[in-house]
Each structure stands twice: as C-alpha cells, then as structure tokens.
PDB file of N, CA and C in Angstrom:
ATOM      1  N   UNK A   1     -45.879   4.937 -42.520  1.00  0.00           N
ATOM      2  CA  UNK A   1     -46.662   3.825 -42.014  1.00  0.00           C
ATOM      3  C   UNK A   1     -47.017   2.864 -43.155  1.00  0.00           C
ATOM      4  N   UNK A   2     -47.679   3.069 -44.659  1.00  0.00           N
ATOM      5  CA  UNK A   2     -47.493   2.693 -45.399  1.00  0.00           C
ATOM      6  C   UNK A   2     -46.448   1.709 -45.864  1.00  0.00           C
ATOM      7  N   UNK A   3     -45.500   2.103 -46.013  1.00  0.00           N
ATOM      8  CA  UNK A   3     -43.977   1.389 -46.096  1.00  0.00           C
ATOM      9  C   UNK A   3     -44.107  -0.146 -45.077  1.00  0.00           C
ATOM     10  N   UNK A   4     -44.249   0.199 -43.713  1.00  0.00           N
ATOM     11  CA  UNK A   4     -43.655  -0.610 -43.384  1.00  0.00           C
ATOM     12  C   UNK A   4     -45.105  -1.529 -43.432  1.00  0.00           C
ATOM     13  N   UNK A   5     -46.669  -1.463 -43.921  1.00  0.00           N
ATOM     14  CA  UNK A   5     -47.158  -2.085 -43.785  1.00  0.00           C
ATOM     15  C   UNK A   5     -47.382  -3.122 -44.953  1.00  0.00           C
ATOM     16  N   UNK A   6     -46.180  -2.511 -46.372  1.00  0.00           N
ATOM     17  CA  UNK A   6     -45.794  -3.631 -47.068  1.00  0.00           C
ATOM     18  C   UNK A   6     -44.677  -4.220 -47.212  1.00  0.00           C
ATOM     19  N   UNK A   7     -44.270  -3.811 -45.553  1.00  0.00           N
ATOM     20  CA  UNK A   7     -42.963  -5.160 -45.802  1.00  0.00           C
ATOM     21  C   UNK A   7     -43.837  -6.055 -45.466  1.00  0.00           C
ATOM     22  N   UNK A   8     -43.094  -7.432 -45.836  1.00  0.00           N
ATOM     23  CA  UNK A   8     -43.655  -9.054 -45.901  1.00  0.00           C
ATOM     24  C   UNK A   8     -42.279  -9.850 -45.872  1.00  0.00           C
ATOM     25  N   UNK A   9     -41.816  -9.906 -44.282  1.00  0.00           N
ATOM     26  CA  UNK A   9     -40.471 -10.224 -44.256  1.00  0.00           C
ATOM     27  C   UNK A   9     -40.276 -12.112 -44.193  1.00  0.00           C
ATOM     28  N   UNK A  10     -41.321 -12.549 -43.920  1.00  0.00           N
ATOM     29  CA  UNK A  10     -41.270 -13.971 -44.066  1.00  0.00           C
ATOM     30  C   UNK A  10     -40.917 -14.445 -45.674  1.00  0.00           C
ATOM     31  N   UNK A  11     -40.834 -13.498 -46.915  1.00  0.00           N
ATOM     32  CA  UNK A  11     -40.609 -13.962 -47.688  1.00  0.00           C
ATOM     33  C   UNK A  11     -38.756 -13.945 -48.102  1.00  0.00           C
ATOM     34  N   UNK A  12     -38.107 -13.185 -47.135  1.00  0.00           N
ATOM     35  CA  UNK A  12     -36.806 -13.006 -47.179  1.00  0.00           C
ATOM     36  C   UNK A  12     -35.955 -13.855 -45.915  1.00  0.00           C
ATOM     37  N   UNK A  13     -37.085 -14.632 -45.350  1.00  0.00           N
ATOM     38  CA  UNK A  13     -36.562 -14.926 -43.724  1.00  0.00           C
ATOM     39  C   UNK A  13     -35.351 -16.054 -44.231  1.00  0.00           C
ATOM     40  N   UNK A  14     -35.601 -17.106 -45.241  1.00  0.00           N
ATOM     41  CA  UNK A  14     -34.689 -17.571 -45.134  1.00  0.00           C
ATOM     42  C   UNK A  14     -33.491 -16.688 -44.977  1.00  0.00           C
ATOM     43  N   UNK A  15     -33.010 -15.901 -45.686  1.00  0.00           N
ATOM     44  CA  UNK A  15     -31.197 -15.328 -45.279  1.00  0.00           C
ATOM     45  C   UNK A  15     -30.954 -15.168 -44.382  1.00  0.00           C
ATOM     46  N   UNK A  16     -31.803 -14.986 -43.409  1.00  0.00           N
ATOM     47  CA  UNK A  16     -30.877 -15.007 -41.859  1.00  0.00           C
ATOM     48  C   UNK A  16     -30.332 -16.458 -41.602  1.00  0.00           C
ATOM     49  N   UNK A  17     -30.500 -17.470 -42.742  1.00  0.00           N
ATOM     50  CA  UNK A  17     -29.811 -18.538 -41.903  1.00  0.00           C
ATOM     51  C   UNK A  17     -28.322 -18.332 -43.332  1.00  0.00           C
ATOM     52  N   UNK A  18     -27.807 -17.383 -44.251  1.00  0.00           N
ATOM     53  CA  UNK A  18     -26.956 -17.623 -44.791  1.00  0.00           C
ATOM     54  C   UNK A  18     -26.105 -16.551 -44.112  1.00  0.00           C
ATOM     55  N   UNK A  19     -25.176 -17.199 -43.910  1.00  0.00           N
ATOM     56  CA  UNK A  19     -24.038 -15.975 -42.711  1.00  0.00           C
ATOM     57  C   UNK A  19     -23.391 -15.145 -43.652  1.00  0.00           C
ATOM     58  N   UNK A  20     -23.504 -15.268 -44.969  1.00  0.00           N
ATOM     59  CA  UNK A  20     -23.074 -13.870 -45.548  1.00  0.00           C
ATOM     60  C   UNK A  20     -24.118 -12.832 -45.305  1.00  0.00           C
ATOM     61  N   UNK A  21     -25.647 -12.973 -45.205  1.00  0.00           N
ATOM     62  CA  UNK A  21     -26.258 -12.174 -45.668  1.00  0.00           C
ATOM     63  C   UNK A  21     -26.614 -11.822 -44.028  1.00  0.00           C
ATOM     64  N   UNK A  22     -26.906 -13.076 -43.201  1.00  0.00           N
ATOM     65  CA  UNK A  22     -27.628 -12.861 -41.402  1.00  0.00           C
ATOM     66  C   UNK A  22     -27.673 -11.447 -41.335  1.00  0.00           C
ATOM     67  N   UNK A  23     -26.241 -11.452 -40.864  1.00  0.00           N
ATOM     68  CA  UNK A  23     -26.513  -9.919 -39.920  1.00  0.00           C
ATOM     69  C   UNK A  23     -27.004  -8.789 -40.477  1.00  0.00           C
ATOM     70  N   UNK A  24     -26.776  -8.243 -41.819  1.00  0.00           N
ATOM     71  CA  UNK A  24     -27.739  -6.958 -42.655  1.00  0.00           C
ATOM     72  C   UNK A  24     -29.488  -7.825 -42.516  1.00  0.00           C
ATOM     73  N   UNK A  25     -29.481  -8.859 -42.961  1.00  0.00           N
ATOM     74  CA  UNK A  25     -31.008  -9.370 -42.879  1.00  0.00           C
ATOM     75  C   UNK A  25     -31.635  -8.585 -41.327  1.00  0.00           C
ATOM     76  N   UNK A  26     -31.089  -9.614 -39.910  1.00  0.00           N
ATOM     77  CA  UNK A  26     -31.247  -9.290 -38.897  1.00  0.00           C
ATOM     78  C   UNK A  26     -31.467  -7.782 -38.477  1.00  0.00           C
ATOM     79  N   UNK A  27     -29.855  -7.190 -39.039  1.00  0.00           N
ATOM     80  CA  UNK A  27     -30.420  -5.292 -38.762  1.00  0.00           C
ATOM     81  C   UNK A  27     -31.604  -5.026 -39.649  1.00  0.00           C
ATOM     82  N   UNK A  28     -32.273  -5.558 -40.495  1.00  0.00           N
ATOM     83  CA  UNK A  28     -33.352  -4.860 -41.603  1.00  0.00           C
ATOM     84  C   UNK A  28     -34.769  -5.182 -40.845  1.00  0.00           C
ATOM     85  N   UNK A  29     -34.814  -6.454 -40.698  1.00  0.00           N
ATOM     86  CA  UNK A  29     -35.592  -6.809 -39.639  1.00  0.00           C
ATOM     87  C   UNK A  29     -36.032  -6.400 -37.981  1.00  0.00           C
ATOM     88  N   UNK A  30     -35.104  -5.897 -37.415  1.00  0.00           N
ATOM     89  CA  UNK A  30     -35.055  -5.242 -36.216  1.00  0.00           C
ATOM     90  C   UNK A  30     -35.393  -4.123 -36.540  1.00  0.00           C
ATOM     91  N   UNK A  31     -34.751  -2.591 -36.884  1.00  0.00           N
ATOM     92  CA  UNK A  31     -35.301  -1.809 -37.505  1.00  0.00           C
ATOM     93  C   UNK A  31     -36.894  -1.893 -37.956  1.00  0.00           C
ATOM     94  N   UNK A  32     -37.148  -2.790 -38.924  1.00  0.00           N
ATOM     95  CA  UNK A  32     -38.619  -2.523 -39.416  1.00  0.00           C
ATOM     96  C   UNK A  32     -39.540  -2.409 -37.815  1.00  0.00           C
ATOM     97  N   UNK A  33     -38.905  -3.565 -37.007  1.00  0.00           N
ATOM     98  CA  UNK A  33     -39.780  -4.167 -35.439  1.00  0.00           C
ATOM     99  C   UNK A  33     -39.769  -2.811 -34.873  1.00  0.00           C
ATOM    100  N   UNK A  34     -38.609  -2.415 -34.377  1.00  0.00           N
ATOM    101  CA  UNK A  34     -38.665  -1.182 -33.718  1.00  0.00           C
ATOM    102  C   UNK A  34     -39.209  -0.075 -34.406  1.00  0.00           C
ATOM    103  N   UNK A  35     -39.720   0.291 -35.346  1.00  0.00           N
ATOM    104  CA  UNK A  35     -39.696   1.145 -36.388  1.00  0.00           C
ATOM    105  C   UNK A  35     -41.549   1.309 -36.297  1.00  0.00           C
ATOM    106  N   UNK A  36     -41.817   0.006 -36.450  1.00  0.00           N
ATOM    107  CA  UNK A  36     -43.241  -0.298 -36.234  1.00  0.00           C
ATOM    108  C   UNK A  36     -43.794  -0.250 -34.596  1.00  0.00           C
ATOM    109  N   UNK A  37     -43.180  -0.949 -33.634  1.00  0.00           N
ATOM    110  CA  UNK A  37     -43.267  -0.254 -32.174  1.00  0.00           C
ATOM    111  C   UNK A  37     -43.610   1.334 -32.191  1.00  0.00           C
ATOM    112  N   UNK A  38     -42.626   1.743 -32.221  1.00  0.00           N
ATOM    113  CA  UNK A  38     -42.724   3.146 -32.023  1.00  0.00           C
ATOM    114  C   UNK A  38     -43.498   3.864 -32.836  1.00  0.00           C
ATOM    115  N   UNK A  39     -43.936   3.439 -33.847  1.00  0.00           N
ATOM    116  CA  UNK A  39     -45.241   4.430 -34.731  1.00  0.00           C
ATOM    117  C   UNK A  39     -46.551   4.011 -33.786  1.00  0.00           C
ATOM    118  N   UNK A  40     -46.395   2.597 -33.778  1.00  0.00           N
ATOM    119  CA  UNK A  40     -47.987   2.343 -33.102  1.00  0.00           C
ATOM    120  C   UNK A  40     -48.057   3.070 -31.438  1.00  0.00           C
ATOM    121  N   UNK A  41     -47.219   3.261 -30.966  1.00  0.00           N
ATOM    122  CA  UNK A  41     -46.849   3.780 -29.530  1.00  0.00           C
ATOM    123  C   UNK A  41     -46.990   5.012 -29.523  1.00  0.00           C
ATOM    124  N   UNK A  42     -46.674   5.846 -30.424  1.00  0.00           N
ATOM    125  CA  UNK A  42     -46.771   7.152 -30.917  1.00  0.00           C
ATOM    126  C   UNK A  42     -48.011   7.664 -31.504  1.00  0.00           C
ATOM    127  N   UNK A  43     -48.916   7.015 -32.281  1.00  0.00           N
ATOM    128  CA  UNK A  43     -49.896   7.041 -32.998  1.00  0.00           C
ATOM    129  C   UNK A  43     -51.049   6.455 -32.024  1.00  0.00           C
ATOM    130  N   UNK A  44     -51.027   6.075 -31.364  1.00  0.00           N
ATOM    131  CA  UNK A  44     -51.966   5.448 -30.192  1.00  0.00           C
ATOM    132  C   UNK A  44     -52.816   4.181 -31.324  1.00  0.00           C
ATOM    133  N   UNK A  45     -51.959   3.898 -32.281  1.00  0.00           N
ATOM    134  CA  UNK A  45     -52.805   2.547 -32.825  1.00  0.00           C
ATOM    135  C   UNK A  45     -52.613   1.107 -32.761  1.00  0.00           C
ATOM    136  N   UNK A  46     -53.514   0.247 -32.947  1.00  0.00           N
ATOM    137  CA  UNK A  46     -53.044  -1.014 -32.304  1.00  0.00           C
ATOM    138  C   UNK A  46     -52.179  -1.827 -33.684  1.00  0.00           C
ATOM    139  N   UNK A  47     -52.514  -1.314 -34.328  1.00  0.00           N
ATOM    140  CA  UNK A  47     -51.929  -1.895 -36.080  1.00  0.00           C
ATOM    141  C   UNK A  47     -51.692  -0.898 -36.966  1.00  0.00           C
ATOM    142  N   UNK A  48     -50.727  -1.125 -37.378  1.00  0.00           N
ATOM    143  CA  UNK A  48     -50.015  -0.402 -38.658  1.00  0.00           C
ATOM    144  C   UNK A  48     -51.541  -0.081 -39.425  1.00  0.00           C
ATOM    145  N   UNK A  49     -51.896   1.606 -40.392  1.00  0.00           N
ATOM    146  CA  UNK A  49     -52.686   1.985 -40.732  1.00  0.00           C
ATOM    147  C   UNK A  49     -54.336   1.580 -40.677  1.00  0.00           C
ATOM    148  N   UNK A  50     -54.313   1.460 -38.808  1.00  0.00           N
ATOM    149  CA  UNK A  50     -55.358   1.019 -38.026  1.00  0.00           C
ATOM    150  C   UNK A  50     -56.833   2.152 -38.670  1.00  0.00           C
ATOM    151  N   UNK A  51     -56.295   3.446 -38.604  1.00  0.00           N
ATOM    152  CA  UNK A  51     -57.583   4.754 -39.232  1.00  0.00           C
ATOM    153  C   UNK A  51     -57.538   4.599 -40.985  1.00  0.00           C
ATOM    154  N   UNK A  52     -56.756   4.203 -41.519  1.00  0.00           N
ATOM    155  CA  UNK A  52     -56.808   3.947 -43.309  1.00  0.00           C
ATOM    156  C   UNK A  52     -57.591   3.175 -43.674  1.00  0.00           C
ATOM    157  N   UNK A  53     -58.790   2.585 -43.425  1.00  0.00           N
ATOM    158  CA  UNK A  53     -59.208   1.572 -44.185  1.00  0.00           C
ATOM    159  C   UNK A  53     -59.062   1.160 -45.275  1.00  0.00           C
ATOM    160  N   UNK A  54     -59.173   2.102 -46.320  1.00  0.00           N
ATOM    161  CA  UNK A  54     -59.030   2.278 -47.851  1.00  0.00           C
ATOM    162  C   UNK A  54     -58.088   1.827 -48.296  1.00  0.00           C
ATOM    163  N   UNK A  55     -57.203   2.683 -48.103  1.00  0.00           N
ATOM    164  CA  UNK A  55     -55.553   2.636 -48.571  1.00  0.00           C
ATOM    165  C   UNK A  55     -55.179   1.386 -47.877  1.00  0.00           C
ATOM    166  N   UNK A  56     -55.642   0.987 -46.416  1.00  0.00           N
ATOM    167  CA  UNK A  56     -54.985  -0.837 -46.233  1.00  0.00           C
ATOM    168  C   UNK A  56     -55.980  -1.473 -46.806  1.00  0.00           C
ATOM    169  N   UNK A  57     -56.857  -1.398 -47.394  1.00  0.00           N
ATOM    170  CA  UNK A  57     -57.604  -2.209 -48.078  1.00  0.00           C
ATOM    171  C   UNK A  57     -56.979  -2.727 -49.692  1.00  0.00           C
ATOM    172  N   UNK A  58     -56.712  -1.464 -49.817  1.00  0.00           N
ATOM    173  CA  UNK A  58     -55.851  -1.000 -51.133  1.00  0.00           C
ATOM    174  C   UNK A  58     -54.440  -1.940 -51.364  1.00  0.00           C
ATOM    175  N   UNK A  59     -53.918  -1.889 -50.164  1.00  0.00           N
ATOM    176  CA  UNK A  59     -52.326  -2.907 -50.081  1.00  0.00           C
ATOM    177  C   UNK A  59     -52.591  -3.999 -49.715  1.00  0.00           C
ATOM    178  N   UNK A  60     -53.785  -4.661 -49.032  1.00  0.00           N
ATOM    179  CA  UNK A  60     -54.274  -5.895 -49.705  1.00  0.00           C
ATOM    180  C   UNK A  60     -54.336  -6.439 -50.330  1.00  0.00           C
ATOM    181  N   UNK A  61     -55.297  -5.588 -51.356  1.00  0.00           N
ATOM    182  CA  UNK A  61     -55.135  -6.227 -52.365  1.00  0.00           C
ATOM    183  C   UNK A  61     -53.986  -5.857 -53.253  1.00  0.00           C
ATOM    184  N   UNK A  62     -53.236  -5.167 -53.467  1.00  0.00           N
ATOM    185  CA  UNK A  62     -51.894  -5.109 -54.188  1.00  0.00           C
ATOM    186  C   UNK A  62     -51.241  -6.683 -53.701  1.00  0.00           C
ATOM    187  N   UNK A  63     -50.962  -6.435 -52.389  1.00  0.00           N
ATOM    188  CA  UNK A  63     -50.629  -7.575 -52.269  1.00  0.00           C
ATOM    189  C   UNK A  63     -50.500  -8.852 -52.221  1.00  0.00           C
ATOM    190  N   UNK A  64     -52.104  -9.760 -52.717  1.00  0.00           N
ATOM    191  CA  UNK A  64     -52.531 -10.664 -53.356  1.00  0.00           C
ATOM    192  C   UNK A  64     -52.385 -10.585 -54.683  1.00  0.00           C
ATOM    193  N   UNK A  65     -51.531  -9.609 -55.251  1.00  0.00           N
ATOM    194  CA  UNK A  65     -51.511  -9.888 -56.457  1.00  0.00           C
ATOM    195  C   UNK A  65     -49.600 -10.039 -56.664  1.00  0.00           C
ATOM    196  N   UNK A  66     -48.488  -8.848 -55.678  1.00  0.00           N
ATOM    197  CA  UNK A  66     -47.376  -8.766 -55.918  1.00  0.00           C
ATOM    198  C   UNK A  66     -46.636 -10.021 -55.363  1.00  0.00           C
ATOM    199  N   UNK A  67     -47.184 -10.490 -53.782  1.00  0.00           N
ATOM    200  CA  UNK A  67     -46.413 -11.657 -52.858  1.00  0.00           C
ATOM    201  C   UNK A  67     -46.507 -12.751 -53.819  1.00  0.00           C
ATOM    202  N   UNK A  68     -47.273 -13.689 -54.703  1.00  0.00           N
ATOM    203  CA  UNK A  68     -47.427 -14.780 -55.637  1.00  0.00           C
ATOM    204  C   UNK A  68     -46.023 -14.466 -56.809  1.00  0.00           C
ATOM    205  N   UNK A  69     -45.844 -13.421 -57.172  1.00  0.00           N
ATOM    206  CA  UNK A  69     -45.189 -12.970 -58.506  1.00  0.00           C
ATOM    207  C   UNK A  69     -43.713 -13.087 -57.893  1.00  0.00           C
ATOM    208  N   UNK A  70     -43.687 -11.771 -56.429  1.00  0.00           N
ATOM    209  CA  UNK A  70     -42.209 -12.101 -55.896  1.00  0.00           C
ATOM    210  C   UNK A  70     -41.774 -13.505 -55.337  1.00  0.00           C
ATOM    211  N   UNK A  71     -42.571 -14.266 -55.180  1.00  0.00           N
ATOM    212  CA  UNK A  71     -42.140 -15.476 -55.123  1.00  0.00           C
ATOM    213  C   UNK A  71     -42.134 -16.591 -55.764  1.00  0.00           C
ATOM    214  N   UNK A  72     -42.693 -16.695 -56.898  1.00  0.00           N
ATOM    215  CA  UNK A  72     -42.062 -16.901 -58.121  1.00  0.00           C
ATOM    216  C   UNK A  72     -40.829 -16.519 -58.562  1.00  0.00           C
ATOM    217  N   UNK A  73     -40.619 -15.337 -58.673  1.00  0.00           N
ATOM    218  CA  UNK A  73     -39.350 -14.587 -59.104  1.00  0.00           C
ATOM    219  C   UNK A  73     -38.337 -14.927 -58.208  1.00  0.00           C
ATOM    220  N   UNK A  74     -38.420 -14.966 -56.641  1.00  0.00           N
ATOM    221  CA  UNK A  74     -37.111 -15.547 -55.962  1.00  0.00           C
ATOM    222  C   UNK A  74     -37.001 -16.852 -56.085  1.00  0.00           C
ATOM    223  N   UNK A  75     -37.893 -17.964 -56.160  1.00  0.00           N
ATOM    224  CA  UNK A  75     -37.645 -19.109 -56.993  1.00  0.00           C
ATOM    225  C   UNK A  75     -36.757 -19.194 -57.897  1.00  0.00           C
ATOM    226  N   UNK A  76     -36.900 -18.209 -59.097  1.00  0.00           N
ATOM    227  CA  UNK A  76     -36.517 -18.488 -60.332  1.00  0.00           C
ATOM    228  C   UNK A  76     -34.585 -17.869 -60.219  1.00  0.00           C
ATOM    229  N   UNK A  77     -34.747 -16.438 -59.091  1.00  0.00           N
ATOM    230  CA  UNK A  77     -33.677 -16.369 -58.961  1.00  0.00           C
ATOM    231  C   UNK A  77     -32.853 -17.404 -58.553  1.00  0.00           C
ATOM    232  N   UNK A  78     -33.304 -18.056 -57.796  1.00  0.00           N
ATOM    233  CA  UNK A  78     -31.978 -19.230 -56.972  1.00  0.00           C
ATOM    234  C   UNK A  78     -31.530 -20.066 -57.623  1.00  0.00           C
ATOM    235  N   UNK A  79     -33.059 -20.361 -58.653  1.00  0.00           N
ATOM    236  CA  UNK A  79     -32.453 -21.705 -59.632  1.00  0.00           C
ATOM    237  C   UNK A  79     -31.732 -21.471 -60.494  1.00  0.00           C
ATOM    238  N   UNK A  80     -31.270 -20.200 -60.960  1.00  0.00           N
ATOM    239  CA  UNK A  80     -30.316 -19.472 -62.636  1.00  0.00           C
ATOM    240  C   UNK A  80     -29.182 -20.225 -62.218  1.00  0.00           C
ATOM    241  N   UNK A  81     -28.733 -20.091 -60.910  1.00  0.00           N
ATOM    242  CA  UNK A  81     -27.446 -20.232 -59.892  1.00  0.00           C
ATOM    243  C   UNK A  81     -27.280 -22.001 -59.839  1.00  0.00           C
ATOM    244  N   UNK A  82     -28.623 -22.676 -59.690  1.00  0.00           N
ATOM    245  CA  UNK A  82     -28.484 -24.264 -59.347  1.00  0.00           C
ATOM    246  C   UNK A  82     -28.360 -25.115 -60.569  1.00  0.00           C
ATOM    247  N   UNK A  83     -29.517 -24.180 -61.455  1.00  0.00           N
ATOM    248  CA  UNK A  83     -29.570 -25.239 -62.358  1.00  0.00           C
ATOM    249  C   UNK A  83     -29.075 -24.369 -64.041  1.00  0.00           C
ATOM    250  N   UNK A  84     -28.079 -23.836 -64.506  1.00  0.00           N
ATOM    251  CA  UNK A  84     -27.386 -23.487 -65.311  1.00  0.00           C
ATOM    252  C   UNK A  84     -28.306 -23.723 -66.794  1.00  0.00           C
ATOM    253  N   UNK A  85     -28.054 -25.340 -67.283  1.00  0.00           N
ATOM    254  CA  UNK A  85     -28.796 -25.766 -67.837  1.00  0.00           C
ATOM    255  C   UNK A  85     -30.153 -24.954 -68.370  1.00  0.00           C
ATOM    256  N   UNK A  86     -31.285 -24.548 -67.295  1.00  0.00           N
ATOM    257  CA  UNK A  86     -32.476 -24.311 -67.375  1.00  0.00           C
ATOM    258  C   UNK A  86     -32.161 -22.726 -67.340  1.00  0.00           C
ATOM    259  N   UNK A  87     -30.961 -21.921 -67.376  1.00  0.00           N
ATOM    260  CA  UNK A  87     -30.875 -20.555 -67.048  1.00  0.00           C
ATOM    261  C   UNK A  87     -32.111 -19.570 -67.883  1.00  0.00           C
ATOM    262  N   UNK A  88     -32.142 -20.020 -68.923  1.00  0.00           N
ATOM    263  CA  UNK A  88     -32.662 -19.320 -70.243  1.00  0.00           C
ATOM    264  C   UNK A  88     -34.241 -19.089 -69.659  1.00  0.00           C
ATOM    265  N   UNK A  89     -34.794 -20.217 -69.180  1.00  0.00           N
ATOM    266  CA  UNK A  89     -36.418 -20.480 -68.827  1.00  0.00           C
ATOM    267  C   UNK A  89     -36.692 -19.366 -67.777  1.00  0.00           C
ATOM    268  N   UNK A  90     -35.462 -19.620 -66.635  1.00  0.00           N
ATOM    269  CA  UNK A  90     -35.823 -19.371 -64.985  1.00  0.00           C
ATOM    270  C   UNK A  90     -35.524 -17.834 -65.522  1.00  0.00           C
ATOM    271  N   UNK A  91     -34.733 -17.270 -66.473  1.00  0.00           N
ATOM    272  CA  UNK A  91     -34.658 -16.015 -66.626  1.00  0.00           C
ATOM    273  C   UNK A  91     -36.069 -15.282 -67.553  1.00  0.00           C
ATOM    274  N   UNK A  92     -36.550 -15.673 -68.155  1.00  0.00           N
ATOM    275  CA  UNK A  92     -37.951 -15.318 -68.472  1.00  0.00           C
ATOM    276  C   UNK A  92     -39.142 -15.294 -67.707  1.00  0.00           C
ATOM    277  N   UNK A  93     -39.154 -16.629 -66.430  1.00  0.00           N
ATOM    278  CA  UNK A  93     -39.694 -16.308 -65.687  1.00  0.00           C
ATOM    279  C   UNK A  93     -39.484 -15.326 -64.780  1.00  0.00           C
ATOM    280  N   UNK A  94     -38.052 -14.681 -64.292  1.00  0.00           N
ATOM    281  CA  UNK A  94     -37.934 -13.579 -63.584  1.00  0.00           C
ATOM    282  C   UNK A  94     -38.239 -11.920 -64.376  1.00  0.00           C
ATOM    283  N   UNK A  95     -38.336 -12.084 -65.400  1.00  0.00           N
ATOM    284  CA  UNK A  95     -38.689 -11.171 -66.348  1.00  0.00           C
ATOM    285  C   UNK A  95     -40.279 -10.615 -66.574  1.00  0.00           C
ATOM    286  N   UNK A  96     -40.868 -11.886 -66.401  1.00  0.00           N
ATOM    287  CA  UNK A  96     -42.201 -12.037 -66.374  1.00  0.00           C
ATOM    288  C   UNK A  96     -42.630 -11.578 -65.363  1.00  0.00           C
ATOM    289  N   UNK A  97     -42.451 -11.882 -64.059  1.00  0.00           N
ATOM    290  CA  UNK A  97     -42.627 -11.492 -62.908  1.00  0.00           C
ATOM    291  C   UNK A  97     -42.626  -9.825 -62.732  1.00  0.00           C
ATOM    292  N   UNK A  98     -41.441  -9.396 -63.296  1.00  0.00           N
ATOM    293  CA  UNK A  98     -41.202  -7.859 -63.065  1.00  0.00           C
ATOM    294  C   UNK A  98     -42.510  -7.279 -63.679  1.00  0.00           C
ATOM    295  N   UNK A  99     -43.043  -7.396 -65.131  1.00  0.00           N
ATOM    296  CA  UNK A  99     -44.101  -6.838 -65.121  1.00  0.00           C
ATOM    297  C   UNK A  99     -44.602  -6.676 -64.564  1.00  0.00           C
ATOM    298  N   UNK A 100     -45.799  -7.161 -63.699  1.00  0.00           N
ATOM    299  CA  UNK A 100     -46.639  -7.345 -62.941  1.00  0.00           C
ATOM    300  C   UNK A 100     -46.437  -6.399 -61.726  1.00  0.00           C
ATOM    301  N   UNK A 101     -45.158  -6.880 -60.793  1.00  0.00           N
ATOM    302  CA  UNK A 101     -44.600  -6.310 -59.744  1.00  0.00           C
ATOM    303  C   UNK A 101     -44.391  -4.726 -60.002  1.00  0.00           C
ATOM    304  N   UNK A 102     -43.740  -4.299 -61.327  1.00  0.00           N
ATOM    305  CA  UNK A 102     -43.732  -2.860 -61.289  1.00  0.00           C
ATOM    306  C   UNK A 102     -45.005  -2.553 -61.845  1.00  0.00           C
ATOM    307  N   UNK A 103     -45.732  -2.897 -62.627  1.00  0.00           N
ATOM    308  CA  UNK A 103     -47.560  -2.459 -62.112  1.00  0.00           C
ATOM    309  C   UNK A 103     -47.826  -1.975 -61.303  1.00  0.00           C
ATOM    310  N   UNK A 104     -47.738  -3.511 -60.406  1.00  0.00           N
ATOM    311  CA  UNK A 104     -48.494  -2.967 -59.286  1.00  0.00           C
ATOM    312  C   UNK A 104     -47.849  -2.001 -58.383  1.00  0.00           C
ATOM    313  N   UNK A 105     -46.281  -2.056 -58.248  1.00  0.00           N
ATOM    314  CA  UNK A 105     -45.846  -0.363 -57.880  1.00  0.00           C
ATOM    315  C   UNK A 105     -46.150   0.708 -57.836  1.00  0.00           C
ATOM    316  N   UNK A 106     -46.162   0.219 -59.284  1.00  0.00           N
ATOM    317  CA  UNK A 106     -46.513   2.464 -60.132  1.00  0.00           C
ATOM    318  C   UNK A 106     -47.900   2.687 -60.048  1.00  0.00           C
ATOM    319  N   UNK A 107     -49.010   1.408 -59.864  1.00  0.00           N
ATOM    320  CA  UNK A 107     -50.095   1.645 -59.714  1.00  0.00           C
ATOM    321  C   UNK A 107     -50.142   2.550 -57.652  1.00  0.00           C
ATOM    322  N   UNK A 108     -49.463   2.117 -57.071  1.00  0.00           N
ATOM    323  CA  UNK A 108     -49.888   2.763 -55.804  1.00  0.00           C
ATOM    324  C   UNK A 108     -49.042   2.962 -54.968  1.00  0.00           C
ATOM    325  N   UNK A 109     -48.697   4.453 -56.192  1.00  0.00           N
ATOM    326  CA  UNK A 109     -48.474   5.738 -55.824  1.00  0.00           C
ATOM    327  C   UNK A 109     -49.492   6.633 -54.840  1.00  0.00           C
TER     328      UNK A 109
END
C-alpha cells in the first residue's frame, strides 16, 4: 500500500503522448489503477493508507521534499538531449538532484 501511495504519475504523464514509450506508460498506469482498486476494495478503505496516519504523514512530507528535485532532474534530463551545448550544467544539475532523492529513499525505509 505504501508503494503505490508514492507513485505520483502526473509527473511521467507526458509519455503517454510519445508512441515509443505510450503503451508500457499506459500498462504502468492501469496496473497501479487496478492495483489501488482492489487494495481499497479489499481493505474496506476509502484511500490508500487511510489507518497509517504517521507513515502517510511521513510520505508527505518525503514528498514535498523528493517531487521538486525529480522534477528538476527530468527537466535537466530532456535538455542534455536538446541543448548539447549546455550538457555539462544540465548534467550537474541531474547529479545534484540524486542526492537529495536517494536521501530521502534510504531515509524511509
């Protein structure tokens, strides 16, 4: 339950519009939907770790700190690709980013 209550798929939504990537996007996305249906259906709860307060309190705030960083970092990924030139910068900023992001990982365990 955990898991799926830190996916944050609006930050990957664009690829469903690149037709190399759509259809794995689409199956990853469906899956999580159905995946999350059936726990809350099963669990008699109305929201993903509805009895956790703590621990969703906990991925809250992780997550005001990781969603800002990963999106930075997919920024910086797209631009290595657009803007060549600037590779050197946009790659320090994706570097930079990882700190933080595996922090806050290994922090919540």
């Amino acid at each position: 339950m955990m898991s799926l209550e830190k996916c944050y798929f609006p930050l990957t939504a664009f690829i469903k519009d690149v037709p190399e990537f759509s259809a794995f996007w689409s199956i990853l996305f469906d899956e999580y939907e159905l995946s999350k249906q059936l726990i809350l259906e099963i669990s008699g709860q109305t929201q993903l770790m509805e009895e956790e307060k703590l621990s969703k309190a906990s991925i809250d705030i992780r997550e005001d700190i990781v969603l800002p960083l990963l999106t930075i970092q997919q920024y910086a990924l797209q631009k290595t690709s657009l803007e060549p030139s600037n590779k050197e910068v946009y790659e320090k900023l994706i570097t930079r980013s990882l700190f933080g992001n595996i922090n806050a990982s290994r922090n919540s365990a």
